[in-house]
PDB file of N, CA and C in Angstrom:
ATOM      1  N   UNK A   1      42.239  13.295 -60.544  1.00  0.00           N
ATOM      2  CA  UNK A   1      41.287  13.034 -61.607  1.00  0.00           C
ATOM      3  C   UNK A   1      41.991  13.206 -62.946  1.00  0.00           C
ATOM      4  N   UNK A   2      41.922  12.201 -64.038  1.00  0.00           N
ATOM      5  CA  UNK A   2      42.528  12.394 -64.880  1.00  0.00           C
ATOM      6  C   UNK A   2      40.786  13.301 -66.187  1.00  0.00           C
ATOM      7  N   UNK A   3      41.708  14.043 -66.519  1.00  0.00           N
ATOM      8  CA  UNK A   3      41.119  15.153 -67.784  1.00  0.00           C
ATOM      9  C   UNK A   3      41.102  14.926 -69.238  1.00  0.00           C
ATOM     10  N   UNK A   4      40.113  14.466 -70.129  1.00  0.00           N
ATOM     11  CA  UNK A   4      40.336  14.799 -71.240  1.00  0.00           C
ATOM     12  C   UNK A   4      40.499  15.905 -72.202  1.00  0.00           C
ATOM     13  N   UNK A   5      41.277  16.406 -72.790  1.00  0.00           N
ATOM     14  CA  UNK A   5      41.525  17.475 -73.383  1.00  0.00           C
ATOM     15  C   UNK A   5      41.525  17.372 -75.093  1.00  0.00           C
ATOM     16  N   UNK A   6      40.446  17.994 -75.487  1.00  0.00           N
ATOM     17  CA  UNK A   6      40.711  17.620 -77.078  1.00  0.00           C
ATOM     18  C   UNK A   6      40.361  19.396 -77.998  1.00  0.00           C
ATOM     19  N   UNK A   7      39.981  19.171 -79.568  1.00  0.00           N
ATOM     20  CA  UNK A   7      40.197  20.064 -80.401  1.00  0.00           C
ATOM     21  C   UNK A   7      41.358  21.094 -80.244  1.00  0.00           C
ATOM     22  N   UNK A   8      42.553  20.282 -79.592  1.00  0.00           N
ATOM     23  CA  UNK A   8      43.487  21.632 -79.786  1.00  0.00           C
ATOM     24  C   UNK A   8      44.672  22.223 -80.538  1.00  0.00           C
ATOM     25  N   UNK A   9      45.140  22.931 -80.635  1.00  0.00           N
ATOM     26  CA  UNK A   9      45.631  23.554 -81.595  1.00  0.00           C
ATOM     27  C   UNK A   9      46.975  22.729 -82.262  1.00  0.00           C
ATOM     28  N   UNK A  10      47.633  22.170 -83.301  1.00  0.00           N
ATOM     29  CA  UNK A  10      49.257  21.380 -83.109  1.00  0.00           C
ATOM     30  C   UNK A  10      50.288  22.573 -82.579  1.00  0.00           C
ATOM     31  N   UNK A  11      50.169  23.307 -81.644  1.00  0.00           N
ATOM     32  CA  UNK A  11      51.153  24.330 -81.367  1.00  0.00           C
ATOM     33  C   UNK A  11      51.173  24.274 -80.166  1.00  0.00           C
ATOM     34  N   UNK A  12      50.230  23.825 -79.329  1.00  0.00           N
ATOM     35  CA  UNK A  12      49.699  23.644 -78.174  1.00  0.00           C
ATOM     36  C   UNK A  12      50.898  22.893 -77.384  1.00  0.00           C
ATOM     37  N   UNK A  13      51.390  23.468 -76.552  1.00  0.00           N
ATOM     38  CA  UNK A  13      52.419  22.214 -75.520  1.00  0.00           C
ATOM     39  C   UNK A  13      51.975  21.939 -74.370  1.00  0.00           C
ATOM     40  N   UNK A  14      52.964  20.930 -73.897  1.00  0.00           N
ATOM     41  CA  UNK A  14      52.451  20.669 -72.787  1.00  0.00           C
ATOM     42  C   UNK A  14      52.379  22.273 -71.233  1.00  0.00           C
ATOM     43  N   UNK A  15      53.261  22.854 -71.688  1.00  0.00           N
ATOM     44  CA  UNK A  15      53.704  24.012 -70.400  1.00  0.00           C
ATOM     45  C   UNK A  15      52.028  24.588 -71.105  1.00  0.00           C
ATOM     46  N   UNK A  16      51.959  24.881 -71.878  1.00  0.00           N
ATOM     47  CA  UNK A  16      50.599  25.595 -71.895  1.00  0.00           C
ATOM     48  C   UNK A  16      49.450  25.421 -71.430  1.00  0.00           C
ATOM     49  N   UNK A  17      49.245  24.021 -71.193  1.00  0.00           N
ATOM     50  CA  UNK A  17      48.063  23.483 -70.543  1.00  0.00           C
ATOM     51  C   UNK A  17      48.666  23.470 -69.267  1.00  0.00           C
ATOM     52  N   UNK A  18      49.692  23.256 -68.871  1.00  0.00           N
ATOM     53  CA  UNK A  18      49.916  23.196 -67.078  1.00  0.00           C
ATOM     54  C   UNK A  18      49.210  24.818 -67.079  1.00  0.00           C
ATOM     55  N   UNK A  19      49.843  25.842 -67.551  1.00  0.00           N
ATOM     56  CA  UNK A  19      49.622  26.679 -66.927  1.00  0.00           C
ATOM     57  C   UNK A  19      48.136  27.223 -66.917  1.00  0.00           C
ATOM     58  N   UNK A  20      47.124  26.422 -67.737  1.00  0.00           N
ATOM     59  CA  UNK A  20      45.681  27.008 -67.433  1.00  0.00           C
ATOM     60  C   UNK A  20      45.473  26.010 -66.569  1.00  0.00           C
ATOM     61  N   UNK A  21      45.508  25.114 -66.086  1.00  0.00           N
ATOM     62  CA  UNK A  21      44.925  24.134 -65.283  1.00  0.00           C
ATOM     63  C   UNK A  21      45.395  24.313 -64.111  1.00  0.00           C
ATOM     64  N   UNK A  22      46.924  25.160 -63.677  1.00  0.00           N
ATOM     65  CA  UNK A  22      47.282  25.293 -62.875  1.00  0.00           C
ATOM     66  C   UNK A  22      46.969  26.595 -62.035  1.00  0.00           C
ATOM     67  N   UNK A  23      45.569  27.156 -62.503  1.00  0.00           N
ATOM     68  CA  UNK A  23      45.331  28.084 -61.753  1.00  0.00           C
ATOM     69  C   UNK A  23      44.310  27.350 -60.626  1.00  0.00           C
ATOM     70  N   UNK A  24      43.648  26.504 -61.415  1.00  0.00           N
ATOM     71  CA  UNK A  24      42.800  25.805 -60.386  1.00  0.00           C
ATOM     72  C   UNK A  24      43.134  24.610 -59.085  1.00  0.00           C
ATOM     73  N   UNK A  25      44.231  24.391 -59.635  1.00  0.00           N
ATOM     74  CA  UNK A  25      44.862  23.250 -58.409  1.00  0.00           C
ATOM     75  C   UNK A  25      46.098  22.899 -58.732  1.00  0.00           C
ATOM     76  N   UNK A  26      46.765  22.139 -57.908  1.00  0.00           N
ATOM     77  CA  UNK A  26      47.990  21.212 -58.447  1.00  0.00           C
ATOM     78  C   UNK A  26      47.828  20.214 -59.685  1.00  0.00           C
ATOM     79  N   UNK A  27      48.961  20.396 -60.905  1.00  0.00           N
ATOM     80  CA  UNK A  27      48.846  19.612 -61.782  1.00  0.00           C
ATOM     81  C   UNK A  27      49.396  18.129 -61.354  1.00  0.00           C
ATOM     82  N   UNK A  28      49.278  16.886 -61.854  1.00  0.00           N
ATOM     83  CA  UNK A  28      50.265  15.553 -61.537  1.00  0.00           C
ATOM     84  C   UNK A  28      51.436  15.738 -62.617  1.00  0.00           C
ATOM     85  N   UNK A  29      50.507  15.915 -64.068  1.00  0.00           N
ATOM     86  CA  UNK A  29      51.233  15.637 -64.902  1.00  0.00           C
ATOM     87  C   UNK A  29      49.925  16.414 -66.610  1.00  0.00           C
ATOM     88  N   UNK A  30      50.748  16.534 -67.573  1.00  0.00           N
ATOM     89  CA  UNK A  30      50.214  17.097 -68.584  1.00  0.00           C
ATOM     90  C   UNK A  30      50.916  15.759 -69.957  1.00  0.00           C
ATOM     91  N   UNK A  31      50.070  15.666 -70.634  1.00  0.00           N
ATOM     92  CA  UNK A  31      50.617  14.426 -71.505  1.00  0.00           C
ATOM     93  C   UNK A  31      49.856  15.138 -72.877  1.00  0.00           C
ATOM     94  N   UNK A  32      50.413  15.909 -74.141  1.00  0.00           N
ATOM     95  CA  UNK A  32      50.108  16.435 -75.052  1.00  0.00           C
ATOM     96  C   UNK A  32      50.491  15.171 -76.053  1.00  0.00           C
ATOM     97  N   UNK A  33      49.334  14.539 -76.536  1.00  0.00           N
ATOM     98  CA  UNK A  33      49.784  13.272 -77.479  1.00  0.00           C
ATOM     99  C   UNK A  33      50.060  13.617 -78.811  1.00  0.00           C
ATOM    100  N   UNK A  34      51.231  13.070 -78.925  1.00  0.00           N
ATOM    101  CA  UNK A  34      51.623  12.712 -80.384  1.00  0.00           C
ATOM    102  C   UNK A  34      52.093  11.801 -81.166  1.00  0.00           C
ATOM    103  N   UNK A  35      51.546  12.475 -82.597  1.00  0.00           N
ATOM    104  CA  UNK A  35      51.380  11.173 -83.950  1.00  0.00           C
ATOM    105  C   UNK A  35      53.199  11.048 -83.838  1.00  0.00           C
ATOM    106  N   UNK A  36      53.380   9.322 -83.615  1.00  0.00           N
ATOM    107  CA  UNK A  36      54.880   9.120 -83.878  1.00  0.00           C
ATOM    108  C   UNK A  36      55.430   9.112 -84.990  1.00  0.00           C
ATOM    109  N   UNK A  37      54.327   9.169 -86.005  1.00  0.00           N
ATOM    110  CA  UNK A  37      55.429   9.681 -87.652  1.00  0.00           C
ATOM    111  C   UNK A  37      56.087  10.817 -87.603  1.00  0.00           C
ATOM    112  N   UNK A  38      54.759  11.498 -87.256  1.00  0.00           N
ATOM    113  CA  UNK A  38      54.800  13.195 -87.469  1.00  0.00           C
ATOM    114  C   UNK A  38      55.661  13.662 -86.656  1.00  0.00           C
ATOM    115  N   UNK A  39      55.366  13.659 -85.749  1.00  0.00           N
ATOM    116  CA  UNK A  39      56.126  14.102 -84.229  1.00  0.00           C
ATOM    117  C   UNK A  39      55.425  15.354 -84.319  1.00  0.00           C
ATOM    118  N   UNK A  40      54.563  15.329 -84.597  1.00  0.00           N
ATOM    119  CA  UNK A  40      52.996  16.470 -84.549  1.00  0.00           C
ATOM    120  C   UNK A  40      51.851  16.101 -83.174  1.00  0.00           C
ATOM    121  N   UNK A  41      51.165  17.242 -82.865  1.00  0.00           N
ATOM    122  CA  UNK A  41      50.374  17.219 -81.786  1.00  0.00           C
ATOM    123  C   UNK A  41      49.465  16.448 -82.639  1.00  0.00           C
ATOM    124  N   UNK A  42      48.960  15.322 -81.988  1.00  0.00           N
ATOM    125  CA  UNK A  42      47.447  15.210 -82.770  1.00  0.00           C
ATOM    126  C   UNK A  42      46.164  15.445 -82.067  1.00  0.00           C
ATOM    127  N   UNK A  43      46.384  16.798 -81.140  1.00  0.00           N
ATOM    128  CA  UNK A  43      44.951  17.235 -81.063  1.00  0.00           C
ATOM    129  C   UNK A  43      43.975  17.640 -79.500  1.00  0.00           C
ATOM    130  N   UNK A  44      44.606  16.526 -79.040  1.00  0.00           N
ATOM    131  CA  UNK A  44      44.711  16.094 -77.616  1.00  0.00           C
ATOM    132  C   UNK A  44      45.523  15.363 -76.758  1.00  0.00           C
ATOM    133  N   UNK A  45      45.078  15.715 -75.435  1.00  0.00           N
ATOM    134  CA  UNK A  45      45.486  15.538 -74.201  1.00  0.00           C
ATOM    135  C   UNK A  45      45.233  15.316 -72.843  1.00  0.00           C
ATOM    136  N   UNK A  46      46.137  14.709 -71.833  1.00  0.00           N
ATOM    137  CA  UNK A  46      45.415  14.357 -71.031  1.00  0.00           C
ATOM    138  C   UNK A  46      45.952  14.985 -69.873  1.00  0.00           C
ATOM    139  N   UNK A  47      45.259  15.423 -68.921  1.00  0.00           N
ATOM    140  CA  UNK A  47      46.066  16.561 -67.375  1.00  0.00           C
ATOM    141  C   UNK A  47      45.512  15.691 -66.453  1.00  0.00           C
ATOM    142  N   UNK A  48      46.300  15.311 -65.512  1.00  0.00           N
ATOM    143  CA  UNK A  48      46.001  14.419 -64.218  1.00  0.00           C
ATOM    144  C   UNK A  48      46.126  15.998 -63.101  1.00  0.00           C
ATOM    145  N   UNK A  49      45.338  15.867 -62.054  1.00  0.00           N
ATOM    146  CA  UNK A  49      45.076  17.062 -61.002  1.00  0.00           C
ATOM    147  C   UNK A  49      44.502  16.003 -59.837  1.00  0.00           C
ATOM    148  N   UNK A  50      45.222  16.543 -58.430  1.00  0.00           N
ATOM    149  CA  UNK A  50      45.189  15.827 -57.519  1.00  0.00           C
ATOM    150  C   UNK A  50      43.721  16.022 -56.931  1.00  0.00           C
ATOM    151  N   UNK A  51      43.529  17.007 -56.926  1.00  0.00           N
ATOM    152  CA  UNK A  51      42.159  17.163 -56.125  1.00  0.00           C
ATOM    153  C   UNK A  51      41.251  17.125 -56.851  1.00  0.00           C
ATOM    154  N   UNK A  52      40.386  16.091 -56.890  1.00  0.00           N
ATOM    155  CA  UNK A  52      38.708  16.085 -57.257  1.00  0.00           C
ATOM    156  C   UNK A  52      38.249  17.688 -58.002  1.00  0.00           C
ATOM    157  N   UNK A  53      37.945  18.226 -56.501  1.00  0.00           N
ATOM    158  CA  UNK A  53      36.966  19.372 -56.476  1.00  0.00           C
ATOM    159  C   UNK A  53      37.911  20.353 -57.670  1.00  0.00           C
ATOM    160  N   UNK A  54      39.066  20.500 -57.459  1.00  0.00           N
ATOM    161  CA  UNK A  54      39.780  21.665 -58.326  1.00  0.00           C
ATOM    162  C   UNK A  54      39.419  21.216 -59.547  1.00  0.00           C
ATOM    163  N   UNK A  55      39.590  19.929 -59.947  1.00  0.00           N
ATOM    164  CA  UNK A  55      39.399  19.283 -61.505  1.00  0.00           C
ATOM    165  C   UNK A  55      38.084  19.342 -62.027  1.00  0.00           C
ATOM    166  N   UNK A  56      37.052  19.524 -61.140  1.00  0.00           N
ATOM    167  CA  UNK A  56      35.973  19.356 -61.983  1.00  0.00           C
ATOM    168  C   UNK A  56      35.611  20.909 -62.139  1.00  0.00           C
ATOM    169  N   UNK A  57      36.379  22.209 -61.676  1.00  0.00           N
ATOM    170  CA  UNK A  57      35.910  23.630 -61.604  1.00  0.00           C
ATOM    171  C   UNK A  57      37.015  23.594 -62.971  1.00  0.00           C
ATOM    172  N   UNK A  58      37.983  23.026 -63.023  1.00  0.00           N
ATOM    173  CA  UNK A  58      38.362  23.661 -64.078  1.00  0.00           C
ATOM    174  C   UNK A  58      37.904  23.218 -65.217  1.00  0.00           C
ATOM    175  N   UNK A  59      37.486  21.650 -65.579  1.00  0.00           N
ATOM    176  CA  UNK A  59      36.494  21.242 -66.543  1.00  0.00           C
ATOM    177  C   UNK A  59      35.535  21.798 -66.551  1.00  0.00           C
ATOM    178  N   UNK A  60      34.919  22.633 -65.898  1.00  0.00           N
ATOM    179  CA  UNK A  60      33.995  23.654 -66.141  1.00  0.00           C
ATOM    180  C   UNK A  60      33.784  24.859 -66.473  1.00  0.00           C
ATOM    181  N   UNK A  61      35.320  25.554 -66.003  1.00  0.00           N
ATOM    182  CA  UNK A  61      35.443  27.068 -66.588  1.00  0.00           C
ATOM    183  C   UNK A  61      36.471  26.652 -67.722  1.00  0.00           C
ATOM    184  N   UNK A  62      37.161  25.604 -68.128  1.00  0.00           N
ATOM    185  CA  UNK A  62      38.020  25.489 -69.531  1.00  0.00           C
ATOM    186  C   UNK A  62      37.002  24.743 -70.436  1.00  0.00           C
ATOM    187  N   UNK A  63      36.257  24.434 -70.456  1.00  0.00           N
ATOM    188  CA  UNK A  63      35.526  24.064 -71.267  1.00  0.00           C
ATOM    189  C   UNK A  63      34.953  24.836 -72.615  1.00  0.00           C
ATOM    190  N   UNK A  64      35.154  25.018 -73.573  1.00  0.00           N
ATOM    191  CA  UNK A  64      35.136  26.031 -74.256  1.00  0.00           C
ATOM    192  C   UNK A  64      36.012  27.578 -74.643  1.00  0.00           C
ATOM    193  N   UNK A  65      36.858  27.205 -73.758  1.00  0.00           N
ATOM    194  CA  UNK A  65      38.102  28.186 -74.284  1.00  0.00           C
ATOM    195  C   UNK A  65      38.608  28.277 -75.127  1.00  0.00           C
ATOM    196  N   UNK A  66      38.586  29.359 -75.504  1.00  0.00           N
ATOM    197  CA  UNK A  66      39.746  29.842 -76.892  1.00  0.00           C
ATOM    198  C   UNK A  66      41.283  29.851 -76.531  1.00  0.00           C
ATOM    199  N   UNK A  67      42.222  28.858 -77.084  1.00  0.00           N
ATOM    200  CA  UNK A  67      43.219  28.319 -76.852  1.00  0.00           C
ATOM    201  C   UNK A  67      44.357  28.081 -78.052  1.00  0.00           C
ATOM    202  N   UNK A  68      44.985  29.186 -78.499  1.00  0.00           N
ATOM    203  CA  UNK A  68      45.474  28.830 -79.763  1.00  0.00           C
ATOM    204  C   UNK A  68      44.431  28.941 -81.339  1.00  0.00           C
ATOM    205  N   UNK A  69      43.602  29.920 -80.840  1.00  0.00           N
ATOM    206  CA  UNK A  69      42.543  29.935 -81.652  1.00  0.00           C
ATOM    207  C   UNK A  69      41.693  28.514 -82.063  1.00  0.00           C
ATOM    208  N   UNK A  70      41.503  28.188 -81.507  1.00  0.00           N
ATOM    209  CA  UNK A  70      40.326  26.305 -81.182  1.00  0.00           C
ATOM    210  C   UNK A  70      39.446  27.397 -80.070  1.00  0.00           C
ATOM    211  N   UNK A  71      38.682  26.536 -79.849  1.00  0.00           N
ATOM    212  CA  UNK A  71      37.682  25.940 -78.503  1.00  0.00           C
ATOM    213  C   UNK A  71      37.953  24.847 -78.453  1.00  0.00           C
ATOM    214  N   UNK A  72      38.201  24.902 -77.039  1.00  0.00           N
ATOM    215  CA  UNK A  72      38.948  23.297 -76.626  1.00  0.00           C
ATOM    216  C   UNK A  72      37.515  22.876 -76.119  1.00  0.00           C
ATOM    217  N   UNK A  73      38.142  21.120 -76.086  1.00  0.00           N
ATOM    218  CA  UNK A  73      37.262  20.499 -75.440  1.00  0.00           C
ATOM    219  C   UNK A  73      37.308  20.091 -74.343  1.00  0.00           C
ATOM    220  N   UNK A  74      36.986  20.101 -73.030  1.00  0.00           N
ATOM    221  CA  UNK A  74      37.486  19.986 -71.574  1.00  0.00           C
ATOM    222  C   UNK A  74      36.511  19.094 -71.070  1.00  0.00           C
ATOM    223  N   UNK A  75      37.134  17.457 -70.543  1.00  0.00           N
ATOM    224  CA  UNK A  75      35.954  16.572 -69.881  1.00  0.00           C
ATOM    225  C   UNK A  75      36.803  15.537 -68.900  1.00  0.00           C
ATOM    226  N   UNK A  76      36.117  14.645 -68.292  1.00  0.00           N
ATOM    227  CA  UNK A  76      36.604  14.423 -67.365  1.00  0.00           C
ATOM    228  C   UNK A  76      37.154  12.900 -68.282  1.00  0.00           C
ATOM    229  N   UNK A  77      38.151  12.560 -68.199  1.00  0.00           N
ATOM    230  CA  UNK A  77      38.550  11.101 -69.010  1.00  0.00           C
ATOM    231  C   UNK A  77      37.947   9.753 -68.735  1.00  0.00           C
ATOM    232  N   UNK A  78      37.538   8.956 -69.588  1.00  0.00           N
ATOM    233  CA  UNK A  78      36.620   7.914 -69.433  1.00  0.00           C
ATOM    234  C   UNK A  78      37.753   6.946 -69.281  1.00  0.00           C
ATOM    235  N   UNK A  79      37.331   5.295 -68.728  1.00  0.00           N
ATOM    236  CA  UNK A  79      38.489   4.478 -69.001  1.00  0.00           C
ATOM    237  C   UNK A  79      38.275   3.795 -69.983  1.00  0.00           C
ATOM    238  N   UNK A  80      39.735   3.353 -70.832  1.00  0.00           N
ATOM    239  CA  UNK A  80      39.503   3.060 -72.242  1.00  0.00           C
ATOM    240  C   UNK A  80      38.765   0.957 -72.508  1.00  0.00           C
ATOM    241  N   UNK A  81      37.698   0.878 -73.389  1.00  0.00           N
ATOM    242  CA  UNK A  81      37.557  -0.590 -73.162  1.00  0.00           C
ATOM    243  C   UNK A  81      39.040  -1.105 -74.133  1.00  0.00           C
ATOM    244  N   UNK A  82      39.181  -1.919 -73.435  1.00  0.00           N
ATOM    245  CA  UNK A  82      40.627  -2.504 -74.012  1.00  0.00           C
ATOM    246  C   UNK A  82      39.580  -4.022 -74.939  1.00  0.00           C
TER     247      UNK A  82
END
């Protein structure tokens, strides 16, 4: 299941989000996006997790975490209309 991850901190890396997501299941992959001027976080991100069931417990207990001083935003990723 791929994860949307937003409000988070520009300090935020990618190892940081493996390691909260990785209490709940296997990660695929962690993708912390960034502005290509800046080479700054801009904010959000996206965590792919193999198993269903693990992904939607952790969109549920990360949802609102304090993370770098934010509350993140934790949801399940929509697909984009192109």
């Amino acid at each position: 299941m791929n994860i949307y991850v937003s409000n988070l901190g520009f300090s935020v890396q990618n190892e940081d989000l493996k390691k909260q997501f990785a209490r709940y299941g296997e990660v695929a992959s962690v993708n912390v996006i960034m502005d290509k001027v800046t080479n700054r976080s801009r904010g959000f991100a996206f965590v792919e997790m193999k198993d269903t069931q693990a992904a939607t417990k952790a969109i549920q207990e990360l949802n609102g975490l304090m993370l770098d001083n934010r509350t993140i935003k934790v949801n399940e990723a929509r697909e984009r209309d192109i």
